[in-house]
Protein backbone atom coordinates (compact mmCIF):
# COMPACT_ATOMS: atom_id res chain seq x y z
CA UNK A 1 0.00 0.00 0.00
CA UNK A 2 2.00 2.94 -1.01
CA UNK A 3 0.69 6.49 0.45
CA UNK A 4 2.20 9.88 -1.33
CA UNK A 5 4.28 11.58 -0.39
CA UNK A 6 2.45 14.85 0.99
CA UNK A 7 0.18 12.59 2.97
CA UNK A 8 2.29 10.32 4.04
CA UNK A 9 4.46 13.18 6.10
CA UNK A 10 1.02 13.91 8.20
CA UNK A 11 -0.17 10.37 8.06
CA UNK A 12 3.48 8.23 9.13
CA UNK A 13 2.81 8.39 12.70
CA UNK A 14 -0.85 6.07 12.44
CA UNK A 15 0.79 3.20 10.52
CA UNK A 16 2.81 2.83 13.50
CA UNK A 17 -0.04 2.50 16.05
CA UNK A 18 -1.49 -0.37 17.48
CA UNK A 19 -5.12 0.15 15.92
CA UNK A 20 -2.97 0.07 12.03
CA UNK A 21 -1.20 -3.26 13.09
CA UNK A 22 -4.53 -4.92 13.83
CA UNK A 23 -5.88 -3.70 10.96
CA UNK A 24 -2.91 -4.71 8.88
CA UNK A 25 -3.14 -8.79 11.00
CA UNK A 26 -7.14 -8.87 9.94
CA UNK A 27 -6.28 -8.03 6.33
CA UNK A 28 -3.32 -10.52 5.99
CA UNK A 29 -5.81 -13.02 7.42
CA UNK A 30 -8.51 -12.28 5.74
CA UNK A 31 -6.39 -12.88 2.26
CA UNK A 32 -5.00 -15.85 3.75
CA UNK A 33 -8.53 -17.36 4.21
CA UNK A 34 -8.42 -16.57 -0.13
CA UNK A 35 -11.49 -13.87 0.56
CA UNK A 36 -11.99 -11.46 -2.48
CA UNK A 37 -11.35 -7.88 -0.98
CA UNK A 38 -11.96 -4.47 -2.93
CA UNK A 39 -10.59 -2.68 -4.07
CA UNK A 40 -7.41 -3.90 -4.93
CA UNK A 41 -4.54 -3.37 -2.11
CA UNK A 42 -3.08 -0.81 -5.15
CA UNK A 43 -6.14 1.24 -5.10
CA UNK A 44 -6.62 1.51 -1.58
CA UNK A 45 -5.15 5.04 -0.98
CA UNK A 46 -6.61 6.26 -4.42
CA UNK A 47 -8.40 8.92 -2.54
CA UNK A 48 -5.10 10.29 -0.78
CA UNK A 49 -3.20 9.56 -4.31
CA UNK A 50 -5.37 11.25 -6.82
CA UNK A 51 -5.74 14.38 -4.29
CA UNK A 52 -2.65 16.01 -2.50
CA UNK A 53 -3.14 17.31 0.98
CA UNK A 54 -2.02 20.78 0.22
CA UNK A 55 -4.69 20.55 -3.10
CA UNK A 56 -8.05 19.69 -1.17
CA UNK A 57 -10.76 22.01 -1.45
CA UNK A 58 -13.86 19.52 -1.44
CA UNK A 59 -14.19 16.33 0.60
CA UNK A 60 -17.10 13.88 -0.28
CA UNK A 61 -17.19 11.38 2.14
CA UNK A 62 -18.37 7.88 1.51
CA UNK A 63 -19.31 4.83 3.80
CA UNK A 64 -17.50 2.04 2.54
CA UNK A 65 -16.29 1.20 -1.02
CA UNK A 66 -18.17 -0.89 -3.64
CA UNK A 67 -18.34 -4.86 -2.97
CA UNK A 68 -19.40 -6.01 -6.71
CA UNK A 69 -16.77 -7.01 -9.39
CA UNK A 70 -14.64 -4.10 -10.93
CA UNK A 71 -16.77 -1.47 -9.25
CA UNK A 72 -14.38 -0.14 -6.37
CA UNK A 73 -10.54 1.54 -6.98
CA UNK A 74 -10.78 4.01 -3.64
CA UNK A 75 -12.77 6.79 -4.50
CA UNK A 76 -16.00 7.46 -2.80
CA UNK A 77 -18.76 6.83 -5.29
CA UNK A 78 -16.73 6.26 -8.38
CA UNK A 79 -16.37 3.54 -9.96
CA UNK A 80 -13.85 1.96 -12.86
CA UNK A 81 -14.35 2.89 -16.42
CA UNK A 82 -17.10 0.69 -18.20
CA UNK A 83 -18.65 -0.35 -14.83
CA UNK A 84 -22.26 0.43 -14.84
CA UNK A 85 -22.87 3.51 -12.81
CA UNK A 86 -24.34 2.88 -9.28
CA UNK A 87 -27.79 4.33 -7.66
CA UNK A 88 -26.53 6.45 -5.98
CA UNK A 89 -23.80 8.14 -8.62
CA UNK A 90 -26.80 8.35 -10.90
CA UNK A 91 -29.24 10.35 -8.61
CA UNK A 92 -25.60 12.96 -7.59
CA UNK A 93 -25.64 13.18 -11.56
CA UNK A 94 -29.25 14.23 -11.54
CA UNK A 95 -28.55 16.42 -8.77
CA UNK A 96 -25.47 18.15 -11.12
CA UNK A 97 -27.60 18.32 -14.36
CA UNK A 98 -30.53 20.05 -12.01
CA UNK A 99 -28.17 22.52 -10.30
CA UNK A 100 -25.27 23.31 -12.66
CA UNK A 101 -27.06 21.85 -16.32
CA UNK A 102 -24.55 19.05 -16.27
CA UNK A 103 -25.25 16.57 -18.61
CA UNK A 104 -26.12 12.85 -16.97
CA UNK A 105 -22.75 11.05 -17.76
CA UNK A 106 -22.53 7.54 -19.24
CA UNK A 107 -19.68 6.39 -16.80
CA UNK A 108 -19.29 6.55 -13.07
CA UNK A 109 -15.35 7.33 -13.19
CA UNK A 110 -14.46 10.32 -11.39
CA UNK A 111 -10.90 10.56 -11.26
CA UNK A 112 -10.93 14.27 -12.69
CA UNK A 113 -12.87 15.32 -10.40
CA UNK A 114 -10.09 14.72 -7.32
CA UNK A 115 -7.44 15.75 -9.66
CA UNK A 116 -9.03 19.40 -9.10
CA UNK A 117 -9.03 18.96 -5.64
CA UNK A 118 -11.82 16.94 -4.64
CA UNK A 119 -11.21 14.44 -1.72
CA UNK A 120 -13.47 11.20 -2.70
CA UNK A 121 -12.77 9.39 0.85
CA UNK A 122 -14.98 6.38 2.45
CA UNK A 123 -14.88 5.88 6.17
CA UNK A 124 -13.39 2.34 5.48
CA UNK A 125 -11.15 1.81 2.82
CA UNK A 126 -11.86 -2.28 2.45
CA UNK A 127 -14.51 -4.61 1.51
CA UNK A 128 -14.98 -8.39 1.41
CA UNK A 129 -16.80 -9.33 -2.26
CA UNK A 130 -20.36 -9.26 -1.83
CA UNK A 131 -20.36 -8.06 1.76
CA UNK A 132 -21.45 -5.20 2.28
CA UNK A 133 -19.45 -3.28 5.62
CA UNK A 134 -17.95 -6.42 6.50
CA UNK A 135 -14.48 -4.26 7.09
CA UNK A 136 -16.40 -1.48 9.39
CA UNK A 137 -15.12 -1.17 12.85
CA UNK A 138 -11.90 -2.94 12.05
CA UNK A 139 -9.51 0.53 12.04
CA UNK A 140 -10.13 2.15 9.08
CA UNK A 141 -12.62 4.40 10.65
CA UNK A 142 -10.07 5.95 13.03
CA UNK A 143 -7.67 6.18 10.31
CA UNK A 144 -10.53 8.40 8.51
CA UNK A 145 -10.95 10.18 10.89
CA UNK A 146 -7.56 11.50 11.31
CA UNK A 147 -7.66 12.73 7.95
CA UNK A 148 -10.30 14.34 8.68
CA UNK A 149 -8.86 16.50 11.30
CA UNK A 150 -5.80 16.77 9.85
CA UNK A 151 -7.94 18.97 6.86
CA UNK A 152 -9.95 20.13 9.71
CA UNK A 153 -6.86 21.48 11.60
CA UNK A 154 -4.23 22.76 8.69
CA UNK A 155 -6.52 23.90 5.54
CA UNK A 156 -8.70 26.92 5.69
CA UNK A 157 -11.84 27.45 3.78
CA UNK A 158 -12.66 23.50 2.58
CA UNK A 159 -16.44 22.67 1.33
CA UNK A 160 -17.38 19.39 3.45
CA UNK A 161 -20.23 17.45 1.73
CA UNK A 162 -22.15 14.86 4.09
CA UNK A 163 -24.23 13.10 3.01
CA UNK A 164 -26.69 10.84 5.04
CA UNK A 165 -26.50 10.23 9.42
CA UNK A 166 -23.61 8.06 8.76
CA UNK A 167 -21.50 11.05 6.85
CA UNK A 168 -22.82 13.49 9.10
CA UNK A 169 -22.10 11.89 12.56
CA UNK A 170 -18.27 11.47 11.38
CA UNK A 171 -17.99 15.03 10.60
CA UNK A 172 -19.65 16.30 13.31
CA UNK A 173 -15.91 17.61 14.94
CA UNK A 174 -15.40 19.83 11.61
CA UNK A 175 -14.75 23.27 12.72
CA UNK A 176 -17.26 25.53 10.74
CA UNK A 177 -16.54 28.68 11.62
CA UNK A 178 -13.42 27.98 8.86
CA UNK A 179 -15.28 25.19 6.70
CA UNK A 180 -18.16 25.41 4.64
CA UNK A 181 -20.50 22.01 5.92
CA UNK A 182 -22.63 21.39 3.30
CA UNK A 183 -25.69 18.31 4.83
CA UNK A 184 -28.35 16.60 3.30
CA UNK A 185 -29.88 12.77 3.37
CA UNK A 186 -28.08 10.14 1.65
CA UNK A 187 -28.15 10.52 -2.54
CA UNK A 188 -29.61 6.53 -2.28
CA UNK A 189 -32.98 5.83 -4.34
CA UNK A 190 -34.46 5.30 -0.79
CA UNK A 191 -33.81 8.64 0.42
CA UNK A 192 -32.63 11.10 -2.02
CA UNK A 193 -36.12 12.07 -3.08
CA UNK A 194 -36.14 13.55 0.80
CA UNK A 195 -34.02 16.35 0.23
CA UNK A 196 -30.40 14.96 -1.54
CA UNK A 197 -32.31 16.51 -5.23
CA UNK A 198 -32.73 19.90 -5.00
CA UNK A 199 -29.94 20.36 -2.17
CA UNK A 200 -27.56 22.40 -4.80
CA UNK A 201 -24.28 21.28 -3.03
CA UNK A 202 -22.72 22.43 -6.30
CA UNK A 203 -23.07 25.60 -7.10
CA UNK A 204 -23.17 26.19 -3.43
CA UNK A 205 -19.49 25.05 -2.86
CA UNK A 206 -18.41 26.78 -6.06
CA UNK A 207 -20.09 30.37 -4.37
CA UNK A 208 -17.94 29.64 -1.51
CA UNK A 209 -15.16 28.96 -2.97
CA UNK A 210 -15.51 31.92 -5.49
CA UNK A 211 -16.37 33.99 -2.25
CA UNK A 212 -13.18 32.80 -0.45
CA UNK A 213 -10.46 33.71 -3.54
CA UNK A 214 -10.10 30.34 -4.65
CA UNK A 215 -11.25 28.11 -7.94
CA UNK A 216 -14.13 26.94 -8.37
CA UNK A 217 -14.52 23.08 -9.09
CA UNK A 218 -15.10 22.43 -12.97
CA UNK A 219 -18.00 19.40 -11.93
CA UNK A 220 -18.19 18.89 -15.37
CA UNK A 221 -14.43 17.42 -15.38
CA UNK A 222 -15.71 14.36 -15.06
CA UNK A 223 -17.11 14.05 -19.05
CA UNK A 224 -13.43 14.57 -20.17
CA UNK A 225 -11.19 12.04 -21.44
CA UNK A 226 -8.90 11.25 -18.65
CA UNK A 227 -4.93 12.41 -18.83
């Protein structure tokens, strides 16, 4: 699991804590027991790749990643190139076209979208195959959470988008007299009728970002070919 560089001089103290080296024993285990786990151990830090620490301007945090084939790589509701494009992506699309007149995209892949700037990060980082949160409360959570407050504590001026209880209740330490919290339900079929459409999370976090001196996010990023 290789961590850049930027993030791995804030992060190099937690792989070196007892809550990492469990994590680390129930992962060799669980591969020793020949269990399917996504994404694949080189996608894991995609999130932390794809986005530099010093670059972050908009975190949307996920639960945990994808457990169907080919779906996961580490960013929060992307998936790979010619993977059918979840629920949930599809209704945030909807939620794009309505706000910002973003055409619905025919992928799920939204790599240039953190390459602006845009921190794509799940709570937990792992997933056995077909088991949905079978990784949760096994470390990654705390691991999460210290990048969290690492943004919280050293950037200025970030747009934090939770969405749903679960989102919410881990971000609930975000300091918002310096960060714009942006909160509505879950963009799932079986809530996002209750207030995730219509919510304009978009355009609001490009006003504030606009209103703060720095560039807004190009949302539309994500219907260009890929560098």
């Amino acid at each position: 699991m290789n961590l850049a560089a930027d993030w791995q001089a804030y992060l190099a103290e937690e792989f070196d804590k007892e809550y990492m080296q469990s994590l680390r024993d129930f992962l060799v285990k669980e591969k020793e027991a020949k269990k399917v786990i996504f994404p694949h151990s080189s996608d894991c830090f995609n999130a932390l790749n794809e986005t530099r620490f010093a670059d972050v301007k908009v975190v949307i945090l996920g639960q945990d990643p994808y457990h169907g084939p080919n779906q996961a790589h580490g960013l929060s509701f992307s998936v790979k190139p010619g993977v059918k494009t979840p629920p949930s992506l599809v209704n945030i699309y909807k939620e794009l076209e309505a706000d910002l007149s973003i055409p619905i995209a025919d992928h799920g892949y939204l790599i240039n979208w953190a390459r602006q700037g845009v921190l794509l990060l799940n709570s937990v980082l792992t997933v056995e195959a077909s088991k949905a949160g079978s990784h949760q409360k096994k470390g990654w959570e705390t691991f999460t959470d210290q990048i969290i407050q690492l943004i919280n504590e050293h950037h200025q001026g970030v747009v934090f988008m939770l969405w749903g209880a679960y989102a919410q209740k881990k971000g609930r330490h975000i300091n918002r007299d310096k960060h714009l919290v942006l909160e509505s339900v879950h963009p799932s079929p079986l809530s996002a009728y209750r207030g995730f459409l219509g919510c304009g999370h978009f355009s609001k976090a490009n006003d504030y970002l606009l209103g703060i001196g720095k560039e807004p996010i190009d949302w539309s990023a994500h219907l260009q070919p890929v560098e």
